[in-house]
PDB file of N, CA and C in Angstrom:
ATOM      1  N   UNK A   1       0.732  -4.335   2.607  1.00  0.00           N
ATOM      2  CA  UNK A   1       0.152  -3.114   2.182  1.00  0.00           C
ATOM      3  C   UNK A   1      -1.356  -3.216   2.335  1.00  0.00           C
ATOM      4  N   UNK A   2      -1.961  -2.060   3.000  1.00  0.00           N
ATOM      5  CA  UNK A   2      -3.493  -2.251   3.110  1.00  0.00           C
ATOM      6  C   UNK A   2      -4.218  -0.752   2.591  1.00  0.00           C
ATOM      7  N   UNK A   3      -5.340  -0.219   3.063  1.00  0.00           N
ATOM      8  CA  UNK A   3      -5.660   0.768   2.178  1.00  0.00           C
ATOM      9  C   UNK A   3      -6.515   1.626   3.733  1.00  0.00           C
ATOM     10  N   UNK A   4      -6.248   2.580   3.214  1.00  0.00           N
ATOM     11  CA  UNK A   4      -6.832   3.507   4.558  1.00  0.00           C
ATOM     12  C   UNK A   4      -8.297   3.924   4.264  1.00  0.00           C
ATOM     13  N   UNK A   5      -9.317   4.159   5.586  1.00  0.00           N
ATOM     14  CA  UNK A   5     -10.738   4.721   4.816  1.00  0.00           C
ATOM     15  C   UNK A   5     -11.004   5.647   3.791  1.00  0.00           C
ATOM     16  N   UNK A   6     -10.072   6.221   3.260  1.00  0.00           N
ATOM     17  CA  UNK A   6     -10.270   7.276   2.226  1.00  0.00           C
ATOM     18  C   UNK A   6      -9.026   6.799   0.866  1.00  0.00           C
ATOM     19  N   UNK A   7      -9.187   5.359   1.282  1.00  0.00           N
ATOM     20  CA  UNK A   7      -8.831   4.569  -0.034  1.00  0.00           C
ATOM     21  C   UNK A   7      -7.325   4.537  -0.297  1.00  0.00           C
ATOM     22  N   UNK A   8      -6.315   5.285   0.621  1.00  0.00           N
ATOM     23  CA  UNK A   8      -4.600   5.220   0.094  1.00  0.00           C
ATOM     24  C   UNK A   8      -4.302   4.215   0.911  1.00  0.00           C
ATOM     25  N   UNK A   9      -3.241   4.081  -0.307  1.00  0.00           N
ATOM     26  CA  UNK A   9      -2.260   2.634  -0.545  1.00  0.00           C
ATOM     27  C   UNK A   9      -1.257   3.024   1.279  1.00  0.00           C
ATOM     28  N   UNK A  10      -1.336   2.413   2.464  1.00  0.00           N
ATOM     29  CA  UNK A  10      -0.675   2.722   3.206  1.00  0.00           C
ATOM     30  C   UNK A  10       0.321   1.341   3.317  1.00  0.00           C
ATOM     31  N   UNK A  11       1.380   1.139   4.023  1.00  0.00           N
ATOM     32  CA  UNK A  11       2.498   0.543   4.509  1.00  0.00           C
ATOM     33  C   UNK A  11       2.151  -0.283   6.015  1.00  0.00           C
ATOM     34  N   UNK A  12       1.603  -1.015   5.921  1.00  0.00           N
ATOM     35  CA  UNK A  12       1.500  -1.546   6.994  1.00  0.00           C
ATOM     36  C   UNK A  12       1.090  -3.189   6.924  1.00  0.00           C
ATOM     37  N   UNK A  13       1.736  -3.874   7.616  1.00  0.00           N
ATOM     38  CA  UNK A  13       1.552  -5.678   7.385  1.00  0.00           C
ATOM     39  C   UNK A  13       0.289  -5.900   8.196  1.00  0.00           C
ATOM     40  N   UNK A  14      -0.448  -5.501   9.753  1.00  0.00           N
ATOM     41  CA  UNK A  14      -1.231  -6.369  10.300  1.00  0.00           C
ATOM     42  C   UNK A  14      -2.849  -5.122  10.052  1.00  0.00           C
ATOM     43  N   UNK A  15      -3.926  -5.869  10.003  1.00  0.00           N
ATOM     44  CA  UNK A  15      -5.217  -5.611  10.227  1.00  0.00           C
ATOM     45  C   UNK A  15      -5.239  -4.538  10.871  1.00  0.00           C
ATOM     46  N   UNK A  16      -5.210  -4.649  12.184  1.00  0.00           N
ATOM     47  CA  UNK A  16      -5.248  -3.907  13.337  1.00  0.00           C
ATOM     48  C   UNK A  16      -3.548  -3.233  13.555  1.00  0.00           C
ATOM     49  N   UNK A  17      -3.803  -1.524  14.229  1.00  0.00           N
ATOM     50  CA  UNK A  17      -2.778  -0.843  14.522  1.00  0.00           C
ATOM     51  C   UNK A  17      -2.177  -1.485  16.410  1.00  0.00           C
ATOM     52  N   UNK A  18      -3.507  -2.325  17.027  1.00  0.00           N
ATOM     53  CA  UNK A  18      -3.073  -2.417  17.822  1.00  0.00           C
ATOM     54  C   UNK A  18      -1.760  -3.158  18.290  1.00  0.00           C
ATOM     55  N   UNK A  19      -1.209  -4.198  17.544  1.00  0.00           N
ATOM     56  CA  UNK A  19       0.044  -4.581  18.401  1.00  0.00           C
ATOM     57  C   UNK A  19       1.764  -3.874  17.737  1.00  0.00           C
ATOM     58  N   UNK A  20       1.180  -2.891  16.898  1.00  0.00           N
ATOM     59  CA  UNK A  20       2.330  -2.125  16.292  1.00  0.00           C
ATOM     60  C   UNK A  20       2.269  -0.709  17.149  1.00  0.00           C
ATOM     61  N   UNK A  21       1.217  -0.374  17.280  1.00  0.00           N
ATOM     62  CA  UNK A  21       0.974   1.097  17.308  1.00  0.00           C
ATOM     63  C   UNK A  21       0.411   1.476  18.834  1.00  0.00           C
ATOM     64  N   UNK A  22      -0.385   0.262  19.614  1.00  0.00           N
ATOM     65  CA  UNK A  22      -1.207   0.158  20.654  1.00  0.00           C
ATOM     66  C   UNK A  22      -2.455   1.101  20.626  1.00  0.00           C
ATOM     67  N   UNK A  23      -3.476   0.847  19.134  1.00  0.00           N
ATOM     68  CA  UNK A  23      -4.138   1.447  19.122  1.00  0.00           C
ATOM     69  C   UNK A  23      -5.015   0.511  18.496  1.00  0.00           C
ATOM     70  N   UNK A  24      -6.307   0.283  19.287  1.00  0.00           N
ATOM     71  CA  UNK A  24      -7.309  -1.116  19.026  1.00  0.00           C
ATOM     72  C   UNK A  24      -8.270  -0.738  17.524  1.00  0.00           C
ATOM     73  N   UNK A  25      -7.721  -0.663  16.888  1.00  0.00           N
ATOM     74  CA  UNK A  25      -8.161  -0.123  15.169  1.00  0.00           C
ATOM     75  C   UNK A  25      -8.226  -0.392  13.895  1.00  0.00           C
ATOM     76  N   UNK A  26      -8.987  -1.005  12.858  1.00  0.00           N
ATOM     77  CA  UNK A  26      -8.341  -1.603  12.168  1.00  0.00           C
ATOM     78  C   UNK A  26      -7.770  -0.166  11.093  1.00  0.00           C
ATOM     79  N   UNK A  27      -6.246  -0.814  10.281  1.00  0.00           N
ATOM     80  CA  UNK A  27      -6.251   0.354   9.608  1.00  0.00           C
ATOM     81  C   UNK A  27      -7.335   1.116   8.448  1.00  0.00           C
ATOM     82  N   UNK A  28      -8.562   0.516   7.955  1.00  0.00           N
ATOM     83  CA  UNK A  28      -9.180   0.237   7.320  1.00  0.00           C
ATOM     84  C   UNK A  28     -10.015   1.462   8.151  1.00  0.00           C
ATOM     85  N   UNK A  29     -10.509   1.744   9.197  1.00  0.00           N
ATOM     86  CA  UNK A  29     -11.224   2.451  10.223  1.00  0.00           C
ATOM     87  C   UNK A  29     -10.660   4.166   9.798  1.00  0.00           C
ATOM     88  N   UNK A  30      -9.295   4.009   9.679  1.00  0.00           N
ATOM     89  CA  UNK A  30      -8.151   5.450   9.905  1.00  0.00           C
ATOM     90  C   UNK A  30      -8.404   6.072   8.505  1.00  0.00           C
ATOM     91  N   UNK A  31      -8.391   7.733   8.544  1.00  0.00           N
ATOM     92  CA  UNK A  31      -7.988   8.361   7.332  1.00  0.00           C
ATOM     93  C   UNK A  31      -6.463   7.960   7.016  1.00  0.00           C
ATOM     94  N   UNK A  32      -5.730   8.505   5.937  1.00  0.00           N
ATOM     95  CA  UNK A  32      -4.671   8.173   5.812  1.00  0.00           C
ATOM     96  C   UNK A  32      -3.734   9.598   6.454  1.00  0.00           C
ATOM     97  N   UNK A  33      -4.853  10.574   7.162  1.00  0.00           N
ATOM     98  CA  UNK A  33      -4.132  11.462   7.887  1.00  0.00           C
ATOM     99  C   UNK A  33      -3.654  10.503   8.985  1.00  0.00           C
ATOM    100  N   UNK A  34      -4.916  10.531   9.690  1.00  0.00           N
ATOM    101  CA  UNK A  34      -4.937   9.775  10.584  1.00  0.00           C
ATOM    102  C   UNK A  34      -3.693   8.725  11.163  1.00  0.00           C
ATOM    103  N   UNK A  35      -3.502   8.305   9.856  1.00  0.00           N
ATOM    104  CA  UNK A  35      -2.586   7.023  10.406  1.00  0.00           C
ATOM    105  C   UNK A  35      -1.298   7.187  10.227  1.00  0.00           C
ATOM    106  N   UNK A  36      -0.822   8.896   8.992  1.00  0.00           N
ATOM    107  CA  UNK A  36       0.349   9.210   9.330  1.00  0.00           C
ATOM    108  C   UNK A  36       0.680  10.085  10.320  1.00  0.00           C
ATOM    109  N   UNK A  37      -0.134  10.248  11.103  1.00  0.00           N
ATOM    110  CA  UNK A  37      -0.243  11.079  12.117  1.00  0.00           C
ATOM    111  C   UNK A  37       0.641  10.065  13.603  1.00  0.00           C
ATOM    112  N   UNK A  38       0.564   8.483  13.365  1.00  0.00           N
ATOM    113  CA  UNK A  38       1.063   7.674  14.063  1.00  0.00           C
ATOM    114  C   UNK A  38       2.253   6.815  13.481  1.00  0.00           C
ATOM    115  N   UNK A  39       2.575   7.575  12.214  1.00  0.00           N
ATOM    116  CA  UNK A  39       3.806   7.467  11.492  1.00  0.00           C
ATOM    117  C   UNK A  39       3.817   6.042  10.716  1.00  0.00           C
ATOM    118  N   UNK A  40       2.733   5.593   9.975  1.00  0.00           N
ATOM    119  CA  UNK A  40       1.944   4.935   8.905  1.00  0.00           C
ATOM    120  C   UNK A  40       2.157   5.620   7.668  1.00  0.00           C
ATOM    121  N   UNK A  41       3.307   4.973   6.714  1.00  0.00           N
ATOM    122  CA  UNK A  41       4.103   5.945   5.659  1.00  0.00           C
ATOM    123  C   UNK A  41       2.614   5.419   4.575  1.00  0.00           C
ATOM    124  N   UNK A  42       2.243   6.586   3.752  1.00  0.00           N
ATOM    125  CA  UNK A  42       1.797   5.843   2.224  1.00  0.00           C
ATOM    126  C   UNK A  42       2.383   5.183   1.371  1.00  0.00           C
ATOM    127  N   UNK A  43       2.118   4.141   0.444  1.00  0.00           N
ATOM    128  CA  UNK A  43       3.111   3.696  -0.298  1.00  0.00           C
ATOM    129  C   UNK A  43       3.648   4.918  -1.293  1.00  0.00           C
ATOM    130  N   UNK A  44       2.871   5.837  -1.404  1.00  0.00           N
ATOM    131  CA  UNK A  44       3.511   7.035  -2.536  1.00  0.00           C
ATOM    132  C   UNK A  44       4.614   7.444  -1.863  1.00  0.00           C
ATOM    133  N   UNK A  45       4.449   7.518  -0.400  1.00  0.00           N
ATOM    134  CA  UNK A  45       5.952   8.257   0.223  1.00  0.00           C
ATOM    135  C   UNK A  45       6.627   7.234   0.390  1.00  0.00           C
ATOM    136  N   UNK A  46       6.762   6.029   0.597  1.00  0.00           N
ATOM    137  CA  UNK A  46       7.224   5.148   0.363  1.00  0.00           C
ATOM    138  C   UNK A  46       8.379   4.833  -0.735  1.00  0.00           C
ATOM    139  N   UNK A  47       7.779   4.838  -1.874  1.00  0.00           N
ATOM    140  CA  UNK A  47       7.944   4.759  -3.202  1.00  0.00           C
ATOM    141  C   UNK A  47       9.177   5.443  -3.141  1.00  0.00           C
ATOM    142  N   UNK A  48       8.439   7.522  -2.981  1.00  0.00           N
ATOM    143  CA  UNK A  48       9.635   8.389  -3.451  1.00  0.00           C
ATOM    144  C   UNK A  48      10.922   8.413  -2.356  1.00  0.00           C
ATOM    145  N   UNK A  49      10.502   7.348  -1.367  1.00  0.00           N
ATOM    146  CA  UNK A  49      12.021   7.714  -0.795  1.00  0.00           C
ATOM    147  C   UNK A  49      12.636   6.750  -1.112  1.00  0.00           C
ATOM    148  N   UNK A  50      12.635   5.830  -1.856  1.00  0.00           N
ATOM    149  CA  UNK A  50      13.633   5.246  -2.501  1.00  0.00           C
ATOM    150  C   UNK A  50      13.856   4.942  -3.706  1.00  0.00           C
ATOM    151  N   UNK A  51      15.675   4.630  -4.014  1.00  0.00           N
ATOM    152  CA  UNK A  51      15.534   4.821  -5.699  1.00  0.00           C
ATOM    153  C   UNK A  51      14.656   4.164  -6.841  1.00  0.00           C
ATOM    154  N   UNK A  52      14.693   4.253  -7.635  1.00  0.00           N
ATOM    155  CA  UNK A  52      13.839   4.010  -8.561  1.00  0.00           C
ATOM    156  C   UNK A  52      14.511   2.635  -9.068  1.00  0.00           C
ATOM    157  N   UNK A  53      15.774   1.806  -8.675  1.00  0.00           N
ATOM    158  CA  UNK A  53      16.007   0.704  -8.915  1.00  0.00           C
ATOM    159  C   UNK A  53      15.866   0.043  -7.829  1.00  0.00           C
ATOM    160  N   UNK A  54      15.207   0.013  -6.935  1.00  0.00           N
ATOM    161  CA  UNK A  54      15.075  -0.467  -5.766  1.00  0.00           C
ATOM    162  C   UNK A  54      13.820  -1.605  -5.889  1.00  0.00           C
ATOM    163  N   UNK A  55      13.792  -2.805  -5.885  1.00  0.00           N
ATOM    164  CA  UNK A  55      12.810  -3.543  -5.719  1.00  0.00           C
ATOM    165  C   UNK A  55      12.175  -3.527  -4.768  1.00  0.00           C
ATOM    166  N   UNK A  56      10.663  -3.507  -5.369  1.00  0.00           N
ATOM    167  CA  UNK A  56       9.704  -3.460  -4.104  1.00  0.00           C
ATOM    168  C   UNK A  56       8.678  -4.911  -4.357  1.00  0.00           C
ATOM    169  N   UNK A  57       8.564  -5.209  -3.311  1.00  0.00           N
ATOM    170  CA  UNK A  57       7.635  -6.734  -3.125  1.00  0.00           C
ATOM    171  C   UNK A  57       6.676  -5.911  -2.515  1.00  0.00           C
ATOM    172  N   UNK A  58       5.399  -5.658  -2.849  1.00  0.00           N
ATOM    173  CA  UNK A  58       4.158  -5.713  -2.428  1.00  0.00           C
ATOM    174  C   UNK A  58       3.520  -6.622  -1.905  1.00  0.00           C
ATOM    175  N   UNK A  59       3.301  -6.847  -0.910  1.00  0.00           N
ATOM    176  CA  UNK A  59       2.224  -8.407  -0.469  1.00  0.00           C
ATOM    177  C   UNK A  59       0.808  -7.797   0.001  1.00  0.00           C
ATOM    178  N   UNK A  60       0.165  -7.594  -1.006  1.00  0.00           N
ATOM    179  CA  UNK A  60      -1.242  -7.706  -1.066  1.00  0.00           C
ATOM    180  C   UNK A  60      -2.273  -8.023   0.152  1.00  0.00           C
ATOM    181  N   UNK A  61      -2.470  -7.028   0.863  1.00  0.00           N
ATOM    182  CA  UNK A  61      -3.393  -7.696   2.191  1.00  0.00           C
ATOM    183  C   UNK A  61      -4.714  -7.697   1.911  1.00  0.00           C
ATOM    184  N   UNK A  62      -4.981  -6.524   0.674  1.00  0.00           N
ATOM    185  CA  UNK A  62      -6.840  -6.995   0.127  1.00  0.00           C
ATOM    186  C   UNK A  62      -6.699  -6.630  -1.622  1.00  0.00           C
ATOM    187  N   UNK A  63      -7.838  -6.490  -1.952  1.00  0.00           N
ATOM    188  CA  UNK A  63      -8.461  -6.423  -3.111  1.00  0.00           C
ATOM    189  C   UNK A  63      -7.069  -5.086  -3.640  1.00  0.00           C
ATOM    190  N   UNK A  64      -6.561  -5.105  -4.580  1.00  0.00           N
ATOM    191  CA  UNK A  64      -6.151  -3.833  -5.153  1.00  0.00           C
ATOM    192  C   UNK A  64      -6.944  -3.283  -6.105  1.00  0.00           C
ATOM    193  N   UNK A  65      -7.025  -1.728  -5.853  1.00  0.00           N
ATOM    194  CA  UNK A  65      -7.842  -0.927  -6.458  1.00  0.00           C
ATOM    195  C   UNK A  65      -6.610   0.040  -7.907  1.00  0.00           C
ATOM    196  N   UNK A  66      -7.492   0.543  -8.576  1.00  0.00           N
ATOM    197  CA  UNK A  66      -7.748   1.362  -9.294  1.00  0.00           C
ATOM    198  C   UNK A  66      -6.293   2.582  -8.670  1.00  0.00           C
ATOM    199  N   UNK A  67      -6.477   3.074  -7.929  1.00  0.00           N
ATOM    200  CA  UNK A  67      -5.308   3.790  -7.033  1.00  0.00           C
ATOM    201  C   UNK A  67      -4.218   3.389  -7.110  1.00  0.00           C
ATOM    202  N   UNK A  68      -3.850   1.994  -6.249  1.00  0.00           N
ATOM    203  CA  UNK A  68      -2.622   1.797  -5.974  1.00  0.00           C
ATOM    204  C   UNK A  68      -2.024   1.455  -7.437  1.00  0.00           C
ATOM    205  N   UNK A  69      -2.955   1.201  -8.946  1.00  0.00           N
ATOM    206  CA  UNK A  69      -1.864   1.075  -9.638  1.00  0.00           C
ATOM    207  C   UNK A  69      -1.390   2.301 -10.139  1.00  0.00           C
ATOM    208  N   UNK A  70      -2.521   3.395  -9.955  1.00  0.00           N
ATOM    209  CA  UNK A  70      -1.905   4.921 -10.715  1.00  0.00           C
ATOM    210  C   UNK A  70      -0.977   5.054  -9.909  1.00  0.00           C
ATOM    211  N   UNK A  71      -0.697   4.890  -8.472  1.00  0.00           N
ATOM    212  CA  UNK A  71       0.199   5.228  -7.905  1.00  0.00           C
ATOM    213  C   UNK A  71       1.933   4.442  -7.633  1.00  0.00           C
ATOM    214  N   UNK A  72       1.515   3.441  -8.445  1.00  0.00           N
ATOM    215  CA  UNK A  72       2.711   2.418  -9.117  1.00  0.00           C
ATOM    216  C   UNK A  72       3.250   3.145  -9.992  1.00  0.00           C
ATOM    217  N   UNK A  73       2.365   3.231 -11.140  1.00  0.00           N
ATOM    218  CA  UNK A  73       2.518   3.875 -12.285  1.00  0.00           C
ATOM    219  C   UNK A  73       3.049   5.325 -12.245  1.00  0.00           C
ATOM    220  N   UNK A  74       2.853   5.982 -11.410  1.00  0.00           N
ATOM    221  CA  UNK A  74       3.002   7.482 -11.454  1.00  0.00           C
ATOM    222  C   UNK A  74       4.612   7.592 -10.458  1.00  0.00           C
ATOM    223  N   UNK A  75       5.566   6.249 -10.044  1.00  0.00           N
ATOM    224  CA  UNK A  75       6.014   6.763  -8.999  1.00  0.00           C
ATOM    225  C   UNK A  75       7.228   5.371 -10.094  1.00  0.00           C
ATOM    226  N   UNK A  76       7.058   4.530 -10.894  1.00  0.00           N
ATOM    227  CA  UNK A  76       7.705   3.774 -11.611  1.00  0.00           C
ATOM    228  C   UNK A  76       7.604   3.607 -12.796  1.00  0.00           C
ATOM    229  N   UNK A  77       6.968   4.584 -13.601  1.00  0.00           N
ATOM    230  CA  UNK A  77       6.339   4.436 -15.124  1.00  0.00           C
ATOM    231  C   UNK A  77       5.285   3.458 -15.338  1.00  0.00           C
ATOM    232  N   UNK A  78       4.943   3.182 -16.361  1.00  0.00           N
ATOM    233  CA  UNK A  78       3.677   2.536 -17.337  1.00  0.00           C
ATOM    234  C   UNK A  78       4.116   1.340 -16.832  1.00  0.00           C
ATOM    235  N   UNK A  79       5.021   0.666 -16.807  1.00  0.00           N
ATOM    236  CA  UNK A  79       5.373  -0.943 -16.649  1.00  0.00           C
ATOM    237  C   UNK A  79       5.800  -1.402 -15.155  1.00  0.00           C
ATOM    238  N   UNK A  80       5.585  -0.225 -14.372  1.00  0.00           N
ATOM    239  CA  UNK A  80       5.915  -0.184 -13.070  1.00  0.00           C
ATOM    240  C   UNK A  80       7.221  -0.892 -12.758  1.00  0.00           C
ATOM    241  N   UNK A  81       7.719  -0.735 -13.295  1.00  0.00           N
ATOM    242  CA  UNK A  81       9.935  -1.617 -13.181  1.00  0.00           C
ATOM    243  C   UNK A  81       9.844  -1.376 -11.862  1.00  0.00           C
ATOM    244  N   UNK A  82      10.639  -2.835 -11.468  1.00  0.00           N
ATOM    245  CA  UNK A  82      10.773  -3.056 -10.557  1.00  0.00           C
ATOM    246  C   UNK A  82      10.192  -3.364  -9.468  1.00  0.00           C
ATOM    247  N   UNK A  83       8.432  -3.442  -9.934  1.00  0.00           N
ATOM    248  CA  UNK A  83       7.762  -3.723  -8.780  1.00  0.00           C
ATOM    249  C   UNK A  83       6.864  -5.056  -8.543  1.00  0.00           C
ATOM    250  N   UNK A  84       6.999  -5.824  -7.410  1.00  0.00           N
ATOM    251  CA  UNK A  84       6.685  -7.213  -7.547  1.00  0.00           C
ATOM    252  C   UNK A  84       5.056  -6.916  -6.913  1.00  0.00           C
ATOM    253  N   UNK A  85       3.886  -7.875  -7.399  1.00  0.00           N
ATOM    254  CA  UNK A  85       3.000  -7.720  -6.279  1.00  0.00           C
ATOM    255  C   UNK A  85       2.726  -9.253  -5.985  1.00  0.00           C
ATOM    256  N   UNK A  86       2.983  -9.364  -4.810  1.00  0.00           N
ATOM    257  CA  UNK A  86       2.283 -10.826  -4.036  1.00  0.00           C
ATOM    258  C   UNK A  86       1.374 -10.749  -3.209  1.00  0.00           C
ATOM    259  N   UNK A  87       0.610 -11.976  -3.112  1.00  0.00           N
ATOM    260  CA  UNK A  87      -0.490 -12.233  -1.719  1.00  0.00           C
ATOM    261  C   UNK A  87      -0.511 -13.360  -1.713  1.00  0.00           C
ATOM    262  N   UNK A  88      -0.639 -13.686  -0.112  1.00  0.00           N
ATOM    263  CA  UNK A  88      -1.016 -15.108   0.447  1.00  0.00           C
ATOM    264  C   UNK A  88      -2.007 -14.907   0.746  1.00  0.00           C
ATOM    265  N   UNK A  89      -3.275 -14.381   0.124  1.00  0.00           N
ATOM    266  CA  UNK A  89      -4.777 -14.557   0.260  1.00  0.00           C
ATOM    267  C   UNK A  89      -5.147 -14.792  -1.326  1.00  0.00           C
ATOM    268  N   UNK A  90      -5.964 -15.710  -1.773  1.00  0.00           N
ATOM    269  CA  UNK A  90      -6.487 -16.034  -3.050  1.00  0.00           C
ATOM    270  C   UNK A  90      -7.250 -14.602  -3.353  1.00  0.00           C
ATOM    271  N   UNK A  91      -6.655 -14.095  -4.721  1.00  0.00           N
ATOM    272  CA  UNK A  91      -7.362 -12.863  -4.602  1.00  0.00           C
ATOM    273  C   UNK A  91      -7.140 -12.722  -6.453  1.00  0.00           C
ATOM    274  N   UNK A  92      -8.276 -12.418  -7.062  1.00  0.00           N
ATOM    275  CA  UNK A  92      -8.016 -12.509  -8.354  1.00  0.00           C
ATOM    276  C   UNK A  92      -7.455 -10.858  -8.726  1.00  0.00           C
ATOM    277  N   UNK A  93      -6.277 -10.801  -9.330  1.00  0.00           N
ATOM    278  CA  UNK A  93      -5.986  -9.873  -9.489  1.00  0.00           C
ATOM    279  C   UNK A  93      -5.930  -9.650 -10.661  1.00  0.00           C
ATOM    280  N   UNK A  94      -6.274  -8.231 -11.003  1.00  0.00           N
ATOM    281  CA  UNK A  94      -6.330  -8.188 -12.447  1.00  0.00           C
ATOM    282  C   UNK A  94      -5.549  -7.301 -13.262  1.00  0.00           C
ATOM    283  N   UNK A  95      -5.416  -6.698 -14.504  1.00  0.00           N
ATOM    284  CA  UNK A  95      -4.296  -6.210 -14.751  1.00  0.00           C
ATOM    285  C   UNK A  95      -4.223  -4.859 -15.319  1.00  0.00           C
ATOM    286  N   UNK A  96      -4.876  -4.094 -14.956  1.00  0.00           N
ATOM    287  CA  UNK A  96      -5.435  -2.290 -14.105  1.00  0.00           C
ATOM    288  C   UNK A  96      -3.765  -1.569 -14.899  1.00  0.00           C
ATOM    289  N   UNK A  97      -2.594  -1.931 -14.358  1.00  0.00           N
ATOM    290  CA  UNK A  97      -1.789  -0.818 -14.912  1.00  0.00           C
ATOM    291  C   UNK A  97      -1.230  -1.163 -16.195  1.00  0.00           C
ATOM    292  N   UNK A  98      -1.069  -0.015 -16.774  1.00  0.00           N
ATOM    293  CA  UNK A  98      -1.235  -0.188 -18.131  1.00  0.00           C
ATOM    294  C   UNK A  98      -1.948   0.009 -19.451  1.00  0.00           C
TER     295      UNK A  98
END
């Protein structure tokens, strides 16, 4: 999960759109029009298309903001059930939902 220039939580594992998408970019560069425009889901649409017992593993590609937890929160309740967050980058995370 990474975050688009206008800050949403988007769905995507690598830096760059280029070896998914063939577009030399990082997603970080893209609005989040932009990048669903090349069919780059948000995690909010994400979220609502599946059930609400559905585990989700997040793996953390930067800093999480302020956003992605309202948008935990707003799409899994206050305690966000069911939702894991990981990263394999040392990243102090802190504890925003809630």
């Amino acid at each position: 999960m990474r975050f688009s220039a206008d800050g949403e939580a988007v769905i995507v594992h690598d830096e760059t759109l280029d070896r998914l998408f063939g577009v030399p970019r990082r997603v970080r560069e893209l609005s989040a029009t932009e990048l669903a425009d090349l069919g780059v889901p948000t995690l909010a649409e994400a979220l609502a298309a599946m059930p609400a017992a559905t585990l989700i593993d997040l793996e953390l590609k930067e800093q999480p903001t302020d956003d992605l937890f309202a948008t935990l929160v707003a799409a899994r309740g206050p305690e966000a059930e069911a939702v894991v967050l990981s990263s394999l980058k040392s990243a102090r995370l802190t504890g925003r939902a809630g």
